[in-house]
Protein backbone atom coordinates (compact mmCIF):
# COMPACT_ATOMS: atom_id res chain seq x y z
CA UNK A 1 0.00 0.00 0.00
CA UNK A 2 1.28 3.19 -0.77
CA UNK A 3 1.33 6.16 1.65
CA UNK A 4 2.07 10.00 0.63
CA UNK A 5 4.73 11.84 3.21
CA UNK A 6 3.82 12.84 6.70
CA UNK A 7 4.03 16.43 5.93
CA UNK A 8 1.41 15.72 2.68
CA UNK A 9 -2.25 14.95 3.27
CA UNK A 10 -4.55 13.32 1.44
CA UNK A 11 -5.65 16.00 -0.86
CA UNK A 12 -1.67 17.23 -1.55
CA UNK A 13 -2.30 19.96 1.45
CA UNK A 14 0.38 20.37 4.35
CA UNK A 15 -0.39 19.77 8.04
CA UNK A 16 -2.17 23.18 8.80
CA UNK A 17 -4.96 22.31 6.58
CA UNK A 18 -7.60 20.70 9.08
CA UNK A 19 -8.80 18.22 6.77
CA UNK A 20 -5.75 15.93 6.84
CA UNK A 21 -5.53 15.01 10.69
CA UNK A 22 -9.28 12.94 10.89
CA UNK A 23 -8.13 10.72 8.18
CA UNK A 24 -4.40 10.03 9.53
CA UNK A 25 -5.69 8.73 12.17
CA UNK A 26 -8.59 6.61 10.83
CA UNK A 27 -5.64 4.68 8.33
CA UNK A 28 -3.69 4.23 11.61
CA UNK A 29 -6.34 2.29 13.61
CA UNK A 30 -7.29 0.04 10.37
CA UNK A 31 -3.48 -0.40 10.33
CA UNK A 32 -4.06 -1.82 14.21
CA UNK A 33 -6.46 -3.90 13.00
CA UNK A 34 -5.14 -5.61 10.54
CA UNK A 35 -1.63 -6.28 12.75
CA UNK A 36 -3.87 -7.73 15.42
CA UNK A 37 -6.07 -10.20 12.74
CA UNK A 38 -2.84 -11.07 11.19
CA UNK A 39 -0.87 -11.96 15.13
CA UNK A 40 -3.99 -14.24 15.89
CA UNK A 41 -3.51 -16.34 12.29
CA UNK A 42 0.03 -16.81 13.33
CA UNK A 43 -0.80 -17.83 16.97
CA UNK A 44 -3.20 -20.31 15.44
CA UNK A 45 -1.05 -21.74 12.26
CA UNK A 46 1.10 -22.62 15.52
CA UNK A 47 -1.34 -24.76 17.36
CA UNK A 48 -1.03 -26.57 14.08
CA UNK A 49 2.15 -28.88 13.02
CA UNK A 50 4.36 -27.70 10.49
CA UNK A 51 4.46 -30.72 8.48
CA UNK A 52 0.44 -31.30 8.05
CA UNK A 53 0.92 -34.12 10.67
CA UNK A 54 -1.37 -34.72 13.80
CA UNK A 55 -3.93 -31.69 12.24
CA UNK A 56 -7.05 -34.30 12.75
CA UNK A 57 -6.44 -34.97 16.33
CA UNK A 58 -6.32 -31.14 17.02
CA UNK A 59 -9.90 -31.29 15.79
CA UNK A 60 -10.80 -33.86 17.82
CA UNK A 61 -9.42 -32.68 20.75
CA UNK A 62 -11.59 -29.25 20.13
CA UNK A 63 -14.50 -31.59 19.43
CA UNK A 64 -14.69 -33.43 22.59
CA UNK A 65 -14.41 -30.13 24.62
CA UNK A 66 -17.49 -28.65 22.79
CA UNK A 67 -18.94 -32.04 23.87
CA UNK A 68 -17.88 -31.86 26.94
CA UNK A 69 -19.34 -28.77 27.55
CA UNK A 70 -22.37 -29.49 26.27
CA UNK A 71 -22.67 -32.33 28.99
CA UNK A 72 -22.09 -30.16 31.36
CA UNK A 73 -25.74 -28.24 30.68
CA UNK A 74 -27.41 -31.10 32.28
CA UNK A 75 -26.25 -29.98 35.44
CA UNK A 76 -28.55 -27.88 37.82
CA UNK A 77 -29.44 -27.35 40.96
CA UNK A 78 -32.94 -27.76 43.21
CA UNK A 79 -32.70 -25.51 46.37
CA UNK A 80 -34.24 -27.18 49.60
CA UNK A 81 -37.82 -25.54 48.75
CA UNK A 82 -38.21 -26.67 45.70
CA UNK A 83 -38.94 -29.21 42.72
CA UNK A 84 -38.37 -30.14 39.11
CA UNK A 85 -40.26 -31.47 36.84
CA UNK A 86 -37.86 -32.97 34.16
CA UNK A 87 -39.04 -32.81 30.50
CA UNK A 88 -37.63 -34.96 27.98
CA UNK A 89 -38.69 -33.50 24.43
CA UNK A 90 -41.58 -31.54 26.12
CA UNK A 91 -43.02 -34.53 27.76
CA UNK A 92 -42.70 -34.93 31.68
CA UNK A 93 -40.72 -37.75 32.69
CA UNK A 94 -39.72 -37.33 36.54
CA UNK A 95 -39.86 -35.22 39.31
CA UNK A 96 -36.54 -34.29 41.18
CA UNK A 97 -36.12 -33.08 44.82
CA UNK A 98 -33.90 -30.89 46.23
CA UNK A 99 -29.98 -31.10 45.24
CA UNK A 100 -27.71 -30.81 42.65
CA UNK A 101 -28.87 -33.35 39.90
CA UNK A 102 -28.59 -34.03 36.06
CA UNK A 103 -30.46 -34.44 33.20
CA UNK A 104 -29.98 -35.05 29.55
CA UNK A 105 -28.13 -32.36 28.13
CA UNK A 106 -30.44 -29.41 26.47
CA UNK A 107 -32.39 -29.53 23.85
CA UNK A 108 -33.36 -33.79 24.86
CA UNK A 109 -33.94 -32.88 28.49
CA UNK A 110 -34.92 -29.78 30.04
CA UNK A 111 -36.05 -28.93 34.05
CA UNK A 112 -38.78 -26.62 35.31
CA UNK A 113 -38.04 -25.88 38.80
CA UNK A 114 -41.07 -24.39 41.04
CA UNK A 115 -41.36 -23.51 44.76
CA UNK A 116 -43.51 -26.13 46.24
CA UNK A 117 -43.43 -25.08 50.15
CA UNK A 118 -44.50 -21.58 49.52
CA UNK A 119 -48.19 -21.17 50.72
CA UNK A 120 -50.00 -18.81 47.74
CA UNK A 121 -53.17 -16.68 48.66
CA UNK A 122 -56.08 -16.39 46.21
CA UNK A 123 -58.95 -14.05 47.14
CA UNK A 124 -62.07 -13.60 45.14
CA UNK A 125 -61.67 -9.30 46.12
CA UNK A 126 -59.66 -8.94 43.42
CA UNK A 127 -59.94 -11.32 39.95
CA UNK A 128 -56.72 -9.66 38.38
CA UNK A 129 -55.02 -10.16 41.23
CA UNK A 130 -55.24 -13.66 42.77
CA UNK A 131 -52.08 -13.31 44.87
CA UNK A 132 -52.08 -10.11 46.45
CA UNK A 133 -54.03 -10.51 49.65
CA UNK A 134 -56.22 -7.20 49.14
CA UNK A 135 -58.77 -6.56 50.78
CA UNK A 136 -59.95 -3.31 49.72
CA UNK A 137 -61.89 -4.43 46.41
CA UNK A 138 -65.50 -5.66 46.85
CA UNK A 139 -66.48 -9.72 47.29
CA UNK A 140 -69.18 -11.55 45.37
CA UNK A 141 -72.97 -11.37 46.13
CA UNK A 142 -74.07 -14.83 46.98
CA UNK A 143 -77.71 -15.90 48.37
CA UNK A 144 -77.57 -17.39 51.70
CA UNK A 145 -80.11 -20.50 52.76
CA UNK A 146 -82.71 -18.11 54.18
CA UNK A 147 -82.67 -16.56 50.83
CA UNK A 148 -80.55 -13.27 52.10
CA UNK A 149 -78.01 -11.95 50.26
CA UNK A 150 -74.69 -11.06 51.37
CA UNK A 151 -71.59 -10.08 50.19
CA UNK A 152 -68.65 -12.74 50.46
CA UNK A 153 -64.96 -12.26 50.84
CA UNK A 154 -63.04 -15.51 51.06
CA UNK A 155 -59.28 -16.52 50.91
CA UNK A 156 -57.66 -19.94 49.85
CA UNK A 157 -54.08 -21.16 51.27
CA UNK A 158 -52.98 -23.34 48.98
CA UNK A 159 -49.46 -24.78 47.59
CA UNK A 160 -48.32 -27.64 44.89
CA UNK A 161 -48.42 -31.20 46.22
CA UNK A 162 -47.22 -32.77 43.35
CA UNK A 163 -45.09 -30.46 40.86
CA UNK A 164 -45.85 -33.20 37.63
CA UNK A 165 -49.51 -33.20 38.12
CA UNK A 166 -49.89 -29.17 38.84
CA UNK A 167 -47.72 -28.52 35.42
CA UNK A 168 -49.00 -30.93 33.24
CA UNK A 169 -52.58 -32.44 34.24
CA UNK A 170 -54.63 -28.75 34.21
CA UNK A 171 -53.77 -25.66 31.19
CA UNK A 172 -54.35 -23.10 34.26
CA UNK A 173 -54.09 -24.16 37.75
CA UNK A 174 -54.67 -21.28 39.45
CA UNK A 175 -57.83 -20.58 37.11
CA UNK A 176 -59.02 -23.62 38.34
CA UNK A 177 -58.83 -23.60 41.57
CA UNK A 178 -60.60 -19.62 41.36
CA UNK A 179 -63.33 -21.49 39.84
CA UNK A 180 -63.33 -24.14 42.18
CA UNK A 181 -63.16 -22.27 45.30
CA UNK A 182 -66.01 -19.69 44.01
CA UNK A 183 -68.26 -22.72 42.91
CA UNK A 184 -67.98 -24.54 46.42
CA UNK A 185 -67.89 -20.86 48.29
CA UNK A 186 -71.61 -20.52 46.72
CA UNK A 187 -72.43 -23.76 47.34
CA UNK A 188 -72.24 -23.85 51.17
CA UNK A 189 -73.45 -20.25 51.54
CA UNK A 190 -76.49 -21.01 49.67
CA UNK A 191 -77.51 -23.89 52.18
CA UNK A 192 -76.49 -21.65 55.38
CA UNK A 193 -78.64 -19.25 57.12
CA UNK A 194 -76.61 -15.58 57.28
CA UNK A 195 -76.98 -15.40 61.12
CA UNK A 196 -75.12 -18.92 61.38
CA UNK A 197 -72.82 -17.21 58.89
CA UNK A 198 -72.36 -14.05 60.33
CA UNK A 199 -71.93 -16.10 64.52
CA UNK A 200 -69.95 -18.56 65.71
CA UNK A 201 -70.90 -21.34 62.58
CA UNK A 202 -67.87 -19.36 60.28
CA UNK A 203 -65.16 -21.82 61.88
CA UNK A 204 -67.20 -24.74 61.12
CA UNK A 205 -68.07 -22.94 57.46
CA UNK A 206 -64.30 -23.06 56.49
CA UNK A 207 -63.50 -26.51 57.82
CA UNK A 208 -66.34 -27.64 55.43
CA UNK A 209 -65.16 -25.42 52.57
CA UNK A 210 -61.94 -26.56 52.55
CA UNK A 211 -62.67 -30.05 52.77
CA UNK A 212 -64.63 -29.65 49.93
CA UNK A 213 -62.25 -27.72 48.04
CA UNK A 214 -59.90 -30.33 48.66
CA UNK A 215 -61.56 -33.49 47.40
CA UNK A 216 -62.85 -31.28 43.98
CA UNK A 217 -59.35 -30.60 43.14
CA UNK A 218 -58.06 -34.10 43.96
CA UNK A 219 -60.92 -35.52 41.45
CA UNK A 220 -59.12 -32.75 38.51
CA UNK A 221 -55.74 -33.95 39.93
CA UNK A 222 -54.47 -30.77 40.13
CA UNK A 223 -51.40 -31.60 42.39
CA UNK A 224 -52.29 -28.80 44.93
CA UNK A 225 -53.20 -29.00 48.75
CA UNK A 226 -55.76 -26.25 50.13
CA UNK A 227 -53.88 -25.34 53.63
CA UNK A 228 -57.03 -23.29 54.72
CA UNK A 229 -60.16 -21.71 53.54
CA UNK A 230 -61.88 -18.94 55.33
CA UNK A 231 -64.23 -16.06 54.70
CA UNK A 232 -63.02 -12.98 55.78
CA UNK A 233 -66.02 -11.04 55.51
CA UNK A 234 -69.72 -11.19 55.21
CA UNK A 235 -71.37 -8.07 54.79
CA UNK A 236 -74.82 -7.03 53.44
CA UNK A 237 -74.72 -5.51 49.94
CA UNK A 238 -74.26 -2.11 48.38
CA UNK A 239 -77.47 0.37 48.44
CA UNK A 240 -78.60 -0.21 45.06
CA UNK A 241 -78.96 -4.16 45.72
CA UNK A 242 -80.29 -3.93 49.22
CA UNK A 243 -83.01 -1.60 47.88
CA UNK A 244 -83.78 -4.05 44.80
CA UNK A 245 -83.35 -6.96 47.73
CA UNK A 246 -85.85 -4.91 49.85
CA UNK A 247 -88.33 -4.61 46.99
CA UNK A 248 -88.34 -8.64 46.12
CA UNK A 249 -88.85 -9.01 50.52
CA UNK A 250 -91.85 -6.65 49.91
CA UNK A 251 -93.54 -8.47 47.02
CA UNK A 252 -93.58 -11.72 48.31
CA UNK A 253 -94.54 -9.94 51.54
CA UNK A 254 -97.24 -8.75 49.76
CA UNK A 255 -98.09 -11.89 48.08
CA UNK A 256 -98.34 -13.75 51.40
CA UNK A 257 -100.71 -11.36 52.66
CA UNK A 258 -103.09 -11.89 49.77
CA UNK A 259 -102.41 -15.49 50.04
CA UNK A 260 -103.38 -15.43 54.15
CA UNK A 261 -106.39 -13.01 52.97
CA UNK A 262 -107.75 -15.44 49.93
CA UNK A 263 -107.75 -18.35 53.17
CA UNK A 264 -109.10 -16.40 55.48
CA UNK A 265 -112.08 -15.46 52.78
CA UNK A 266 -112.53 -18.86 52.04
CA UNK A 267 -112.76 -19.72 55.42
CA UNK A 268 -115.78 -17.50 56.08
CA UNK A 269 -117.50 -17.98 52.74
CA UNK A 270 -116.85 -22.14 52.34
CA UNK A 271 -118.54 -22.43 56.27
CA UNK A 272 -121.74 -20.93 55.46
CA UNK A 273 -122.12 -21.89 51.43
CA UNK A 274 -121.57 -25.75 53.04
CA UNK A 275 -124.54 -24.37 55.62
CA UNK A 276 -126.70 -23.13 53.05
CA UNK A 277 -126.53 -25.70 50.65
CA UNK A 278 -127.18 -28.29 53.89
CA UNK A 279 -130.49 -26.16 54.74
CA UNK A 280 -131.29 -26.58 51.17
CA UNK A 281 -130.99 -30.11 51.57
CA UNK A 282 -132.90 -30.14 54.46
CA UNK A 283 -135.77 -27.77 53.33
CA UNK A 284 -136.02 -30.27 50.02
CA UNK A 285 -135.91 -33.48 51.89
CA UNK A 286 -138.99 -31.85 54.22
CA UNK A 287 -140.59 -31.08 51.13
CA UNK A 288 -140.32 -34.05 49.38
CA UNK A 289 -141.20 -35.97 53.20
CA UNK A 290 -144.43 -33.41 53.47
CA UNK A 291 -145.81 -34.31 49.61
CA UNK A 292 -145.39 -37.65 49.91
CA UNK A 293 -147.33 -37.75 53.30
CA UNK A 294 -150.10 -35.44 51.55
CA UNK A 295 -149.82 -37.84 48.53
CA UNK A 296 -150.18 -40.99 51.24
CA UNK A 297 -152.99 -38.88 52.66
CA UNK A 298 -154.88 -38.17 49.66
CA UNK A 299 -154.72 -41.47 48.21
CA UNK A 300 -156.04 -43.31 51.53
CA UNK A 301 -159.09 -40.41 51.58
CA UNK A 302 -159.47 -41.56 47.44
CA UNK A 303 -159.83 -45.09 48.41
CA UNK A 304 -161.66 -44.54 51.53
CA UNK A 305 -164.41 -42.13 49.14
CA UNK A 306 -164.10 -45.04 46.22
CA UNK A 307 -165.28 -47.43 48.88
CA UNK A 308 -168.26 -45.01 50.33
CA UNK A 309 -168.80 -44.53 46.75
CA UNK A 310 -169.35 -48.34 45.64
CA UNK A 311 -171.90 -48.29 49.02
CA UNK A 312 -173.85 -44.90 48.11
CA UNK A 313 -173.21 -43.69 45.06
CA UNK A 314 -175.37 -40.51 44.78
CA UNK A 315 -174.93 -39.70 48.34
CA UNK A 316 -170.94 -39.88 48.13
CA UNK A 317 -171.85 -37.89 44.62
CA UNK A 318 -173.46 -35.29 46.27
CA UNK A 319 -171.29 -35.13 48.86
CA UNK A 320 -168.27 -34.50 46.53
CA UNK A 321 -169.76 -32.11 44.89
CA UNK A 322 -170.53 -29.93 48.44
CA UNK A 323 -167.32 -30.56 49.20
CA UNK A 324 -165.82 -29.19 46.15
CA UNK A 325 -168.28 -25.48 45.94
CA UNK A 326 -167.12 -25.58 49.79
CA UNK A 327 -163.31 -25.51 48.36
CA UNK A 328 -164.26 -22.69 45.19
CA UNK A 329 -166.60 -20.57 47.10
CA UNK A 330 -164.24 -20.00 50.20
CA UNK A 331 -161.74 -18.64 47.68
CA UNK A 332 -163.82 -16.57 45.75
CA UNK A 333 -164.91 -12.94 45.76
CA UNK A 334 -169.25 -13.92 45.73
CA UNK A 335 -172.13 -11.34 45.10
CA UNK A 336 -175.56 -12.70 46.54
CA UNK A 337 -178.43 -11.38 44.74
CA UNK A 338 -181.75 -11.93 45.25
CA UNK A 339 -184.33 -12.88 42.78
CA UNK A 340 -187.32 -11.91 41.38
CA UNK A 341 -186.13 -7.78 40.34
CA UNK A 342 -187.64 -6.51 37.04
CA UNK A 343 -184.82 -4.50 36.56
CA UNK A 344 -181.03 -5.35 35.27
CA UNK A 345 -179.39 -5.47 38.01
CA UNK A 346 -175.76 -3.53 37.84
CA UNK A 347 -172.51 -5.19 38.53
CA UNK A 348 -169.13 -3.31 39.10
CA UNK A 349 -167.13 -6.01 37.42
CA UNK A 350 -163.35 -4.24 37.45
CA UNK A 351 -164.03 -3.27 41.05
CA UNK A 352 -164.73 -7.20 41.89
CA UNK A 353 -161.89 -8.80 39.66
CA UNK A 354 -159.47 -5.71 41.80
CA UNK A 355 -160.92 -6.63 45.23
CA UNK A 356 -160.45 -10.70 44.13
CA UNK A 357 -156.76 -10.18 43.39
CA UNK A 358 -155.65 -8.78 47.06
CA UNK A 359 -156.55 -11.60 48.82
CA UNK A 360 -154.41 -13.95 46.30
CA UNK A 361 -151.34 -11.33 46.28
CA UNK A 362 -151.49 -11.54 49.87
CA UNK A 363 -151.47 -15.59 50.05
CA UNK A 364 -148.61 -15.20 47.90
């Protein structure tokens, strides 16, 4: 390569021209450059023999120390609180405790080490937030067994039991065992009065939550074991849902009054419509007693006249027909008049046929 004099720049200037000091110094350091490139080829042609012998065992030497450290990725280390789950190809194979272990060198094995003594809080007071422990947030609205409704603030202790089954057997634990813990929380609440809630019963609430809790996730075999359940607070509701609360208490308030109001009507009214309709019953059974006794009586005086009659004939004739002008004429509105007038005699017919109907409207 050739180079112009140090007193000569680039562009055929001297040294108090400005432009010829910025690249002086940029040829010098790709000068250092290539000096250093050029000392490591000659370091390395003398890891090699001269003579072309020997070359392939170099290689091999290199070789097995790539491979050697490549072994040594299988190498790692469970602390005393933890697990691994070893995965060969992305499949579990075995769980590890504690220690320093080994596995099949990466990519064919791989280990997923988790913290299986640590006790992790979910609370239902915050969904984005299963961990936190806050208490600030509002719970869930869940109808007690007296059909109140309260609000419901719960915690679960849990940790992993078995590392394989919690990685592998369920795509989102802790989902699960939100879902879990909610569906059994509403459970139990919902056959529980609020006052057993709200006294003394709350210890015996959790034990039976967590029990619960427990055998669910054993049937998913999620690999986790519920430490504790317990509600931390029962409260009633916000304004807006007591009042619509208040108004479903009223209406079926209401609706058992009309209920107790319908019985009580139908306990005055069925009492004397089953009296009546007996005093009907009555009244037509002494009705139908009284005709048939007239009937009896009527057709023993028949017979009794038939057999005067087959005796005396125009005596029981006569004596008939008395009986029956004696029957008409006691009934009937009569005008005597004498005989033997020359004149027509005047009779006030409407005032008669007026006079003859009071006495029948007043047998009616």
């Amino acid at each position: 390569m050739s180079l112009k004099d140090d007193d000569e720049g680039p562009w055929g200037h001297g040294d108090n021209n400005s432009w010829t000091r910025k690249p002086r110094q940029r040829n010098d350091e790709s000068l250092d450059i290539e000096d250093l490139f050029k000392k490591s080829q000659d370091k390395f042609k003398k890891l090699l023999p001269k003579d072309g012998k020997g070359g392939g065992r170099t290689l091999w030497y290199i070789a097995g120390g790539i491979f050697f450290l490549w072994l040594l990725t299988g190498i790692y280390t469970v602390q005393q609180d933890e697990q691994a789950a070893i995965l060969r190809f992305g499949k579990w194979v075995r769980t590890t405790d504690p220690g320093i272990n080994y596995h099949l060198p990466t990519p064919i094995e791989t280990a997923q080490i988790r913290n299986v003594t640590a006790i992790n809080i979910l609370t239902n007071t915050n969904a984005n937030q299963p961990n936190t422990g806050n208490l600030s947030g509002e719970g869930a609205l869940m109808l007690t067994g007296d059909e109140n409704i309260a609000d419901v603030q719960y915690a679960v202790n849990w940790r992993i039991k078995n590392l394989g089954d919690f990685l592998f057997n369920v795509k989102s634990p802790d989902s699960t065992i939100r879902a879990a813990a909610d569906s059994i929380v509403r459970s139990v609440i919902a056959q529980t009065p609020i006052a057993q809630i709200l006294s003394e019963g709350r210890s015996k609430i959790n034990i039976q939550l967590r029990e619960m809790l427990q055998k669910l996730l054993d049937d998913y075999k999620l690999g986790v074991e519920i430490s504790q359940v317990e509600l931390l607070k029962v409260t009633p509701p916000t304004t807006q849902v007591t009042d619509a609360y208040l108004d479903v208490q009223r209406a079926k308030a209401d609706l058992e009054t009309k209920r107790n109001n319908a019985e009580f009507y139908r306990n005055s009214i069925v009492p004397v419509a089953r009296g009546q309709a007996k005093k009907i019953i009555q009244d037509a059974e002494a009705y139908k007693a009284k005709v048939m006794a007239d009937i009896d009586g009527e057709t023993s005086r028949f017979l009794l006249v038939l057999d005067q009659y087959s005796k005396a004939p125009d005596v029981t004739q006569k004596r008939l027909y008395l009986d029956a002008m004696q029957t008409i004429l006691e009934s009937a509105q009569k005008l005597i008049m004498e005989g033997g007038q020359g004149t027509l005699p005047y009779l006030p017919l409407p005032e008669l046929k007026f006079k003859s109907a009071k006495p029948e409207e007043a047998a009616q």
